[in-house]
C-alpha atoms as a PDB file:
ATOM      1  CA  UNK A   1       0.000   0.000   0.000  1.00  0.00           C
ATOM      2  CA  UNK A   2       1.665   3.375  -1.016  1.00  0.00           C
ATOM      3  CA  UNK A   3       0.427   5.183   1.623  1.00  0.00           C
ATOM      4  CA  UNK A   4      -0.123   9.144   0.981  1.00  0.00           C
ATOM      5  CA  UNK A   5      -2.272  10.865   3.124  1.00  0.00           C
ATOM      6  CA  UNK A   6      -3.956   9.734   6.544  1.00  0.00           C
ATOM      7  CA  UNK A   7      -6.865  11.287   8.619  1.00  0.00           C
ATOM      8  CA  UNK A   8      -7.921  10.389  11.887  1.00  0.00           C
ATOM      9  CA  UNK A   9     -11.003  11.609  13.288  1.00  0.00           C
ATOM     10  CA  UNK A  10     -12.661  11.521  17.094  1.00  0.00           C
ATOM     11  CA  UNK A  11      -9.728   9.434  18.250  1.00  0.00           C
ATOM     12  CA  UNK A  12      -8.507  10.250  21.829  1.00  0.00           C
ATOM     13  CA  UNK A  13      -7.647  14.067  21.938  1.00  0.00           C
ATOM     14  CA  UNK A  14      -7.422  14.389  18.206  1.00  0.00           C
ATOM     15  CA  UNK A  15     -10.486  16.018  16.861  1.00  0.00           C
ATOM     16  CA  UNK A  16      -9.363  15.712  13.473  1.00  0.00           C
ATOM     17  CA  UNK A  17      -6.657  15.891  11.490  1.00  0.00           C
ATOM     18  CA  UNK A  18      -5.555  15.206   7.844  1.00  0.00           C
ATOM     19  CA  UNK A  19      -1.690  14.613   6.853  1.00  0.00           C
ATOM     20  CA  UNK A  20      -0.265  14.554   3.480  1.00  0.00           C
ATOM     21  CA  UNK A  21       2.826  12.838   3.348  1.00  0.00           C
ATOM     22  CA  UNK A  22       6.427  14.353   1.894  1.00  0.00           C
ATOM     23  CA  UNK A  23       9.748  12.978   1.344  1.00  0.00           C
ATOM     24  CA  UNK A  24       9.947  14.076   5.359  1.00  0.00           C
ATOM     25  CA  UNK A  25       7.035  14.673   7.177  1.00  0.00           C
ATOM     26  CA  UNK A  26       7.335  16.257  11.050  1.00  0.00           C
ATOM     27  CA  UNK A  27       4.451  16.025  13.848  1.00  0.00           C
ATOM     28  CA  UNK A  28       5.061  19.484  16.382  1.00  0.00           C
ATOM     29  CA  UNK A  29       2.128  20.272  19.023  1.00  0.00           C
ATOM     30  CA  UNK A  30       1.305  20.501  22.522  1.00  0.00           C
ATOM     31  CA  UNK A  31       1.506  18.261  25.005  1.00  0.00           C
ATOM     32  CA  UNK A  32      -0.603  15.406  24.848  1.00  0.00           C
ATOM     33  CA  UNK A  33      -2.406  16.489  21.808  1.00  0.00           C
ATOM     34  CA  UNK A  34      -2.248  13.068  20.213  1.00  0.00           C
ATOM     35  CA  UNK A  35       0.651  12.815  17.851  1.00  0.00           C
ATOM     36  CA  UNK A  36       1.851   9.388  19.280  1.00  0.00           C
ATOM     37  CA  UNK A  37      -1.327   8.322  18.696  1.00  0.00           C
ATOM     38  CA  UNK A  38      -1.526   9.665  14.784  1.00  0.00           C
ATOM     39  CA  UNK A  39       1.608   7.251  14.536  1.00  0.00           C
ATOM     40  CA  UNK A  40       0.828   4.115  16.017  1.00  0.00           C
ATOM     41  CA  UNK A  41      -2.534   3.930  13.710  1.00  0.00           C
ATOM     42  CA  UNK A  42      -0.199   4.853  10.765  1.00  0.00           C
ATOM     43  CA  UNK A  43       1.956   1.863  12.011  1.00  0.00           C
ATOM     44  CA  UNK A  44      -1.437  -0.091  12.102  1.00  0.00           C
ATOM     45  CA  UNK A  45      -2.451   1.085   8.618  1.00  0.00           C
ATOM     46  CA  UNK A  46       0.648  -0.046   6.700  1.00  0.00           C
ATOM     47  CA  UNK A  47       1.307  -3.174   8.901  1.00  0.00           C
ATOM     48  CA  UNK A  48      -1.801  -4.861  11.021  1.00  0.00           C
ATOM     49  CA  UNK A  49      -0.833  -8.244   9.159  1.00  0.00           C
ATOM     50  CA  UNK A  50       2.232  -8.211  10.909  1.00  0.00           C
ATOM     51  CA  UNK A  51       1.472  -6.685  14.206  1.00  0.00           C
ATOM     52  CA  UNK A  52      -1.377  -9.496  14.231  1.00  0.00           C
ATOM     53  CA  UNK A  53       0.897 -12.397  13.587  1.00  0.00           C
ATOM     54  CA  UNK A  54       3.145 -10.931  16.404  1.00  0.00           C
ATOM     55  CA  UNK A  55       1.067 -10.593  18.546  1.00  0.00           C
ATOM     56  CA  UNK A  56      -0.833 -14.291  18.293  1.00  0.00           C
ATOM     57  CA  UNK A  57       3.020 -15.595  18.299  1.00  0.00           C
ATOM     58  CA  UNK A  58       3.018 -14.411  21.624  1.00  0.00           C
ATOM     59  CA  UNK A  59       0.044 -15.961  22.915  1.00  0.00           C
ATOM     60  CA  UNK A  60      -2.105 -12.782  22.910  1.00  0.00           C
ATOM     61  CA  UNK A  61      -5.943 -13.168  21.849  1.00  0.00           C
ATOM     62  CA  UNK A  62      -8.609 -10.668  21.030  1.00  0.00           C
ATOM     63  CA  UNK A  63     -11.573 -12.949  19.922  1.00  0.00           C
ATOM     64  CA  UNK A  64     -11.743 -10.534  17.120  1.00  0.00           C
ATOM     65  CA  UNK A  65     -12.847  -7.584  18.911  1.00  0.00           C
ATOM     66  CA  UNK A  66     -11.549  -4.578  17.356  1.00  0.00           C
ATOM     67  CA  UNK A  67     -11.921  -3.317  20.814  1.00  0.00           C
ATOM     68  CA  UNK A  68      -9.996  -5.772  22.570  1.00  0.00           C
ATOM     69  CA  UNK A  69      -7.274  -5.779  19.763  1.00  0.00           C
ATOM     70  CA  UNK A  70      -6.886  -1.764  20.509  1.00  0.00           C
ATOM     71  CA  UNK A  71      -5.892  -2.418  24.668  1.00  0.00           C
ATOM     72  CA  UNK A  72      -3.824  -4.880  23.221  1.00  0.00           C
ATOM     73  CA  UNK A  73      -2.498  -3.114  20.939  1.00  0.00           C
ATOM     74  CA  UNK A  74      -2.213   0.646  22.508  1.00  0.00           C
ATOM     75  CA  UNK A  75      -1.558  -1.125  25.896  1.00  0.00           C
ATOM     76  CA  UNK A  76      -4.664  -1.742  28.395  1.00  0.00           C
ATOM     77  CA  UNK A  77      -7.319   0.429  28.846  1.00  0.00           C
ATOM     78  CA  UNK A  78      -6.379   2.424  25.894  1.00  0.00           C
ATOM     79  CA  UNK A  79      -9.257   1.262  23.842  1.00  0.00           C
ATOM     80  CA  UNK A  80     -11.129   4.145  24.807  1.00  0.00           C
ATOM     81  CA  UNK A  81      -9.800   5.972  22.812  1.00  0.00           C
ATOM     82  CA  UNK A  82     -11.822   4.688  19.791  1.00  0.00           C
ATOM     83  CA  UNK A  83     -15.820   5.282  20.029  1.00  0.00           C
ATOM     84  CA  UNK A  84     -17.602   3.156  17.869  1.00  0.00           C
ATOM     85  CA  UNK A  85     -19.620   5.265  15.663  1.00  0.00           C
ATOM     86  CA  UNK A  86     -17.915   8.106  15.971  1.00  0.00           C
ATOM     87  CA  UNK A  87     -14.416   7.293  15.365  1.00  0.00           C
ATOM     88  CA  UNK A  88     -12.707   7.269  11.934  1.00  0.00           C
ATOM     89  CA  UNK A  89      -9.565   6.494   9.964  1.00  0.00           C
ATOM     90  CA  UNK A  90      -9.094   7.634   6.405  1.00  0.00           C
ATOM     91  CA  UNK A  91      -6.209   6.393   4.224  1.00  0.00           C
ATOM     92  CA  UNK A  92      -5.352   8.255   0.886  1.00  0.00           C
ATOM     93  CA  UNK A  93      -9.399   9.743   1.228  1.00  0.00           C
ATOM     94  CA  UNK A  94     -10.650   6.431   1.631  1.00  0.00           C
ATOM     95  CA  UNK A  95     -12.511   4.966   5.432  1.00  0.00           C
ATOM     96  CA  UNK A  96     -10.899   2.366   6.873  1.00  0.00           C
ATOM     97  CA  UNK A  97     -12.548  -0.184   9.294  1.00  0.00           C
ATOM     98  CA  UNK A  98     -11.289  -1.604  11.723  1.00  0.00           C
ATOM     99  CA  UNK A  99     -12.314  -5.030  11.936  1.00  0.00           C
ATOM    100  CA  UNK A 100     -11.420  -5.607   7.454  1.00  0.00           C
ATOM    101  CA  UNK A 101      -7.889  -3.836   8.778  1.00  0.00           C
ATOM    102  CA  UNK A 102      -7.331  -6.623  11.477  1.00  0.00           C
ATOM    103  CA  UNK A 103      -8.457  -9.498   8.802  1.00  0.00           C
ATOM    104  CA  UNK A 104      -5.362  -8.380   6.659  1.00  0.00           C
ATOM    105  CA  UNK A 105      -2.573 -11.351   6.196  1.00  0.00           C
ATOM    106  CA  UNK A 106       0.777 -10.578   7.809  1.00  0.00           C
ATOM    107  CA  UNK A 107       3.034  -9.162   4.851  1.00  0.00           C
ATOM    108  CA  UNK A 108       6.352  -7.573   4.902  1.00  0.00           C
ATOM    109  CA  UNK A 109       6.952  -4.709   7.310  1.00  0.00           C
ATOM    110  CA  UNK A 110       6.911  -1.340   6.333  1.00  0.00           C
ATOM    111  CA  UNK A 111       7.062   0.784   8.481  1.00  0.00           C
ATOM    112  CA  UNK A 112       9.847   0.915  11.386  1.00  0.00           C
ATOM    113  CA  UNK A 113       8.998   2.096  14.854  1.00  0.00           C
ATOM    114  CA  UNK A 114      11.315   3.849  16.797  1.00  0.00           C
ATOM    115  CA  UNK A 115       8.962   4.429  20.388  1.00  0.00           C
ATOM    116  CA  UNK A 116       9.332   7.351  22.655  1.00  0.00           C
ATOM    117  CA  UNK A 117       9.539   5.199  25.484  1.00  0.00           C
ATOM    118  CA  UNK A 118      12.392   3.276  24.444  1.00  0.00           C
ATOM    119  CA  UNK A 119      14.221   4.101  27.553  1.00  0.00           C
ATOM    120  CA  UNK A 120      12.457   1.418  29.134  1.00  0.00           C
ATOM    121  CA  UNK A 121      13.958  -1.511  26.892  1.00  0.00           C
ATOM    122  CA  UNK A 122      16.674  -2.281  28.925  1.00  0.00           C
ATOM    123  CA  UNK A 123      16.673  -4.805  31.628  1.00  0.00           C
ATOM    124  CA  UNK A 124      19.752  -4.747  33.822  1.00  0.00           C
ATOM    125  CA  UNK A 125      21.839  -3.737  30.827  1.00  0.00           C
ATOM    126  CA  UNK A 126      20.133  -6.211  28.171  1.00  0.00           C
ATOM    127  CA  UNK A 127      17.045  -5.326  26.237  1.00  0.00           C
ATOM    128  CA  UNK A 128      13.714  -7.064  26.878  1.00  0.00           C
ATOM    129  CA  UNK A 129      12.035 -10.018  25.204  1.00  0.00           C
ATOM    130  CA  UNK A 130       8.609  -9.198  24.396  1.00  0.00           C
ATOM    131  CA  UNK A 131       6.811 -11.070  26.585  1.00  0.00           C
ATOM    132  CA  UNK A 132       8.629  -9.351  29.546  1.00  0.00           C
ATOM    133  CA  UNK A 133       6.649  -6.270  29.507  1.00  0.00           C
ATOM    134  CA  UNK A 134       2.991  -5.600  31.162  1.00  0.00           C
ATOM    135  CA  UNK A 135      -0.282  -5.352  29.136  1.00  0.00           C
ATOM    136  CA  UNK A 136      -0.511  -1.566  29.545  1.00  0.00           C
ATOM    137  CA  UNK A 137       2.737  -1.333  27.822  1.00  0.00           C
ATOM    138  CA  UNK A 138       2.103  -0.636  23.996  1.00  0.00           C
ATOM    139  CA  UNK A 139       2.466  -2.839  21.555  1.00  0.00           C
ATOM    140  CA  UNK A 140       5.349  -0.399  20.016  1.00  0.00           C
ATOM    141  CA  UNK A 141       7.523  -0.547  22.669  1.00  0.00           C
ATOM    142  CA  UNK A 142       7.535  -4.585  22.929  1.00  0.00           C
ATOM    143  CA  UNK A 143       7.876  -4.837  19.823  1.00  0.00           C
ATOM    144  CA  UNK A 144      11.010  -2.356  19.474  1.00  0.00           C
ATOM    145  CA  UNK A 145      12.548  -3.819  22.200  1.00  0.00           C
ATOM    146  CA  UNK A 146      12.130  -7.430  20.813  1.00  0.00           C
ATOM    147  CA  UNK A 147      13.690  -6.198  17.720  1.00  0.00           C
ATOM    148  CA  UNK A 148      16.625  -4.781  19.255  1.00  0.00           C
ATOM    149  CA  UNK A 149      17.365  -7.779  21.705  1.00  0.00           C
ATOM    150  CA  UNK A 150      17.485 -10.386  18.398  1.00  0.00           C
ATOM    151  CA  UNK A 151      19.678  -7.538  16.166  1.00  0.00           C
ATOM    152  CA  UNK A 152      21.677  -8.088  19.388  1.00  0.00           C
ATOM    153  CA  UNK A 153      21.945 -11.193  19.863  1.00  0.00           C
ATOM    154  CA  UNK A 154      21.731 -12.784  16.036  1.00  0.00           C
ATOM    155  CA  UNK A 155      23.072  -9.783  13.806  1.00  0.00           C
ATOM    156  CA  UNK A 156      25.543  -7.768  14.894  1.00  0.00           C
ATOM    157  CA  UNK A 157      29.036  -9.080  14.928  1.00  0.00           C
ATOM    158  CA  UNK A 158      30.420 -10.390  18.273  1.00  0.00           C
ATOM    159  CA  UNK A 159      33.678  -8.916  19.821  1.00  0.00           C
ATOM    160  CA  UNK A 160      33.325  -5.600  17.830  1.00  0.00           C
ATOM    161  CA  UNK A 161      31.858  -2.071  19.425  1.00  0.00           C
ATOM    162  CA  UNK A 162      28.577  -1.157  18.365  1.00  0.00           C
ATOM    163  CA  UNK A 163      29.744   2.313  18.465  1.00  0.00           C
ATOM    164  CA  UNK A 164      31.335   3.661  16.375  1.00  0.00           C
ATOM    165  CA  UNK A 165      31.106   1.010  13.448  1.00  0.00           C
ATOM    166  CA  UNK A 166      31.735   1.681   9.888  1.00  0.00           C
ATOM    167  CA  UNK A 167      28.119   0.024   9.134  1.00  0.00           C
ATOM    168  CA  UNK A 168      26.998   4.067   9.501  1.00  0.00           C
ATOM    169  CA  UNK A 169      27.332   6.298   7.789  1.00  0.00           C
ATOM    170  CA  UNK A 170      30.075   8.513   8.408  1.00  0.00           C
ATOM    171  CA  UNK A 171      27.599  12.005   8.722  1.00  0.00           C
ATOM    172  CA  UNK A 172      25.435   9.763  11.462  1.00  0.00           C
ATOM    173  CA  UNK A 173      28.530   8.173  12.713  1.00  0.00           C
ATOM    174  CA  UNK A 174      30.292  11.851  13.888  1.00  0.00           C
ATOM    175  CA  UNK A 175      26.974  13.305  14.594  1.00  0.00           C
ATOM    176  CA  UNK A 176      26.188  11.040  16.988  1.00  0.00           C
ATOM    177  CA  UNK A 177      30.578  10.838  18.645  1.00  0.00           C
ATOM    178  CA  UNK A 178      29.984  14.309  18.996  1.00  0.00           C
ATOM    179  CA  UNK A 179      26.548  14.876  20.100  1.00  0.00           C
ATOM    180  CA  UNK A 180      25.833  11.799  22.329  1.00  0.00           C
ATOM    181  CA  UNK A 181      29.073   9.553  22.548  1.00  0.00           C
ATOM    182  CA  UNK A 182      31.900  11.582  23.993  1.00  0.00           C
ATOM    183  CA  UNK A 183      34.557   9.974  24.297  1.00  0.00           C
ATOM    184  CA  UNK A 184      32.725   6.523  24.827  1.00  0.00           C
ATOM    185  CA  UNK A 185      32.505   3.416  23.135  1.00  0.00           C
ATOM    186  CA  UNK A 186      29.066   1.450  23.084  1.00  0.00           C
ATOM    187  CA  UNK A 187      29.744  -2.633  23.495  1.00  0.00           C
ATOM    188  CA  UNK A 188      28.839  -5.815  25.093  1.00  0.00           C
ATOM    189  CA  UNK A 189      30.846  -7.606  27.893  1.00  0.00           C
ATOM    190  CA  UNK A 190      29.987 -10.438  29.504  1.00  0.00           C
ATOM    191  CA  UNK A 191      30.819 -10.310  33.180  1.00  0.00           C
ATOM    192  CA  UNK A 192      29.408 -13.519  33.785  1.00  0.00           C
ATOM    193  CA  UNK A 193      26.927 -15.638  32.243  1.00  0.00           C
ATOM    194  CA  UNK A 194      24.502 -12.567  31.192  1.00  0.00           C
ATOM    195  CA  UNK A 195      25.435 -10.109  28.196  1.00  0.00           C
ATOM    196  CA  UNK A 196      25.301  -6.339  29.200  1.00  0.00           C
ATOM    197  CA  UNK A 197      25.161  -3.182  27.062  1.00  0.00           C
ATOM    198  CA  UNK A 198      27.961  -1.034  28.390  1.00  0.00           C
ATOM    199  CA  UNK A 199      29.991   2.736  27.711  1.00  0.00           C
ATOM    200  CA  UNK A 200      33.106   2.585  27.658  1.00  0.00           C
ATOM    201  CA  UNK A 201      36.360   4.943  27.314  1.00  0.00           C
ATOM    202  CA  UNK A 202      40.067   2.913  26.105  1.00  0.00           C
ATOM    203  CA  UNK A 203      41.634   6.189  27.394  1.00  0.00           C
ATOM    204  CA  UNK A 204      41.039   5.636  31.369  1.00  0.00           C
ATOM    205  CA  UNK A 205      39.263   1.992  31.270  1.00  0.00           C
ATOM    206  CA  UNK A 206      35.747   3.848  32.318  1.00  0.00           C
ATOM    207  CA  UNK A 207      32.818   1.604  31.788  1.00  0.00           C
ATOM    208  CA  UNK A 208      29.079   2.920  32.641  1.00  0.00           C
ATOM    209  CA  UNK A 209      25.922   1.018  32.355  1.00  0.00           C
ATOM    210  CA  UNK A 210      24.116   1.966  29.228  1.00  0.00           C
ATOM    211  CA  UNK A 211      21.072   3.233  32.004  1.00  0.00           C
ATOM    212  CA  UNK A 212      22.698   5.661  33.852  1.00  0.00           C
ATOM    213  CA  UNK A 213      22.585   9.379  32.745  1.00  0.00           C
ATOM    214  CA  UNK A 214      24.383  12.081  31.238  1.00  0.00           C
ATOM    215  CA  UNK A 215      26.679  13.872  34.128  1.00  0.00           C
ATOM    216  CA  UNK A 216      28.001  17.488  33.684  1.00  0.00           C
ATOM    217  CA  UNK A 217      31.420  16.022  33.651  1.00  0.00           C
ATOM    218  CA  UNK A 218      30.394  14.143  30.319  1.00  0.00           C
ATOM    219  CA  UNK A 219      30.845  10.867  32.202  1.00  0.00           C
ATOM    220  CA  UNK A 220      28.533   8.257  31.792  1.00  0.00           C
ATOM    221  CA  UNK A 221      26.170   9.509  28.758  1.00  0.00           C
ATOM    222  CA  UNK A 222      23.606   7.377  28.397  1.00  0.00           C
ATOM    223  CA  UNK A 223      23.040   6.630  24.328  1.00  0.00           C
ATOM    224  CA  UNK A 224      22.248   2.829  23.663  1.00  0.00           C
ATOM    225  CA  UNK A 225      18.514   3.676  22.541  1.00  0.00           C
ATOM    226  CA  UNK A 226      19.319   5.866  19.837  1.00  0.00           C
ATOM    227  CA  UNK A 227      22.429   4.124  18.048  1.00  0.00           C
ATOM    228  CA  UNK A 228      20.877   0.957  18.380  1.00  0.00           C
ATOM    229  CA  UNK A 229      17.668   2.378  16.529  1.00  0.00           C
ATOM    230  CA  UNK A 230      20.033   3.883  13.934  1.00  0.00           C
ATOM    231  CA  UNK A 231      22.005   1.090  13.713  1.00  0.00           C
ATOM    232  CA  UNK A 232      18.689  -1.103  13.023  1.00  0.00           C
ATOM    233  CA  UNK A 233      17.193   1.495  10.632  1.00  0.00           C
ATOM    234  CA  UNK A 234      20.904   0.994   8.124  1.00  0.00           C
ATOM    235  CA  UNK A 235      19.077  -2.692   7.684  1.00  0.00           C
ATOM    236  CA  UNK A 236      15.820  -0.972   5.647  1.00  0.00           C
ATOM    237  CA  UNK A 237      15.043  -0.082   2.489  1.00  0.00           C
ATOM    238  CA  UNK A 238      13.078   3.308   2.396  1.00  0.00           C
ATOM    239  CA  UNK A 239       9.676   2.462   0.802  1.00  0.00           C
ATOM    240  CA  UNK A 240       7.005   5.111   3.150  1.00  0.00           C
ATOM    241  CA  UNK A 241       8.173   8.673   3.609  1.00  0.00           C
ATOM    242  CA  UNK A 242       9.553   8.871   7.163  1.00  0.00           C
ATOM    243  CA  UNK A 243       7.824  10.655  10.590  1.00  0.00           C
ATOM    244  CA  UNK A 244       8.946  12.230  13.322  1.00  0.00           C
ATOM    245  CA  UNK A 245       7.318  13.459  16.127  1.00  0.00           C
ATOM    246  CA  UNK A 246       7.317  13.725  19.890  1.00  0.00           C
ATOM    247  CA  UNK A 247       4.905  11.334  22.029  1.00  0.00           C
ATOM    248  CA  UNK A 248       2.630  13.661  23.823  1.00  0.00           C
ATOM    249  CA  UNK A 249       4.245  13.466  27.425  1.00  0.00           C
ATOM    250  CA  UNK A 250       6.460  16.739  27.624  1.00  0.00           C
ATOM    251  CA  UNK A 251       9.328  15.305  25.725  1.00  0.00           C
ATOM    252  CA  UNK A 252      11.099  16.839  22.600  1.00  0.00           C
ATOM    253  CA  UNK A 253      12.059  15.526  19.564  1.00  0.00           C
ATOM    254  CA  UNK A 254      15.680  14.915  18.666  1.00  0.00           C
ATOM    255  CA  UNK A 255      17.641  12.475  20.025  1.00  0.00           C
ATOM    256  CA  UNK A 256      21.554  14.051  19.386  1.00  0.00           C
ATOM    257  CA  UNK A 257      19.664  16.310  22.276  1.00  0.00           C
ATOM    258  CA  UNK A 258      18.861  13.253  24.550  1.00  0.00           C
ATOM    259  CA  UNK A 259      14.896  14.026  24.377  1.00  0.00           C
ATOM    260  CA  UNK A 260      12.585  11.073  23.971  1.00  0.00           C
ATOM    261  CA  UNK A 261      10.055  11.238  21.072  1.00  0.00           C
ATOM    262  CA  UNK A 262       8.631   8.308  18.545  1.00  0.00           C
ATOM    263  CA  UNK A 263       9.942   8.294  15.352  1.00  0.00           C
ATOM    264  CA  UNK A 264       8.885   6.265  12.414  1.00  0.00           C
ATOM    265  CA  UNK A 265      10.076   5.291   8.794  1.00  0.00           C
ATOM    266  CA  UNK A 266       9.773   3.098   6.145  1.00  0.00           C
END
């Protein structure tokens, strides 16, 4: 589906709103005026097939309740959001129902998910499997975090840093030394029997947990979430435009600034 325009209508706090796609397309508003929302039904749009066969891999059932799919989906109790009746989703000018989206057969994924609260993916210095996370946690930020832990574990060549690697480009690669990085390295060690995600400086020997925060002293910066999103996005082959926006809860939207915000692209 070549997605080019999508309208939402009566959903949550958006009234209604109407987005034409470009090359690069940006969400800005207030606080908790809905863009997060906007882009997890554009995520549902251009991939319910596979969010559905996730989801059912995981031993989650809806009994094909749009309903139920939308707690599951925007994490529990979210569903009200959506009023039967009154709620609407428009792609390219045409409605779009719920319950024919949910029928769709999982296909390749298009669109890739970056979620503003992917902060909370790591787990004593390893991301978390899927299942790890409660129900009112959205479906974006299990599903990031899944992705991440098996790019980790299955992809990424062992005994090398993950930062900086010659796998980015060299714009994103100084962009990110400079604004995030420091003089740190991102890598695994394995202290024991359980990986961790850990900073690290070959100057002095530092190493940081990949949780703690940024000090004044530039010690300790904490930058796993973004670089490991980047480093996932190099994998994809642009096919939607891409989005950016912040998720509604007071946070910005650029991560070289260390603000939390989803992001999403194709």
């Amino acid at each position: 589906m070549r997605l080019r325009r999508l309208a939402l209508h009566q959903v949550g706090p958006i009234d209604s709103v109407d987005v034409t796609f470009g090359d690069l397309t940006v969400l800005l508003g207030p606080q908790a005026s809905g863009k997060s929302i906007f882009l997890q039904f554009l995520k549902l749009l251009l991939d319910a097939g596979p969010i559905r066969a996730t989801l059912e891999k995981h031993g989650y059932e809806w009994a094909r309740q749009p309903r139920q799919f939308l707690s599951l989906y925007l994490g529990e109790g979210m569903n009200t959001l959506w009023t039967d009746g009154q709620s609407r989703l428009e792609a390219n000018g045409q409605s779009v129902e719920l319950a024919s989206l949910l029928r769709r057969h999982a296909k390749d994924e298009q669109l890739f998910y970056v979620p503003a609260q992917r902060v909370l993916i790591l787990g004593k210095g390893w991301p978390r499997p899927f299942t790890d996370y409660s129900p009112s946690d959205p479906f974006s930020v299990r599903d990031f975090s899944e992705k991440i832990r098996l790019l980790l574990e299955k992809e990424l060549p062992s005994g090398e840093p993950l930062f900086p690697q010659r796998r980015l480009k060299s714009e994103l690669r100084n962009e990110l030394s400079q604004s995030i990085f420091a003089r740190f390295q991102l890598g695994i060690e394995h202290p024991g029997e359980q990986k961790r995600l850990v900073l690290r400086t070959t100057a002095d020997g530092t190493r940081c947990p990949t949780w703690s925060g940024l000090r004044a002293n530039g010690s300790c910066p904490t930058a796993a979430g973004p670089l490991l999103a980047a480093a996932a996005r190099q994998d994809r082959t642009p096919r939607q435009p891409g989005m950016g926006g912040d998720r509604g809860d007071g946070n910005g939207a650029a991560p070289a600034r260390r603000r939390h915000d989803d992001a999403a692209s194709a």
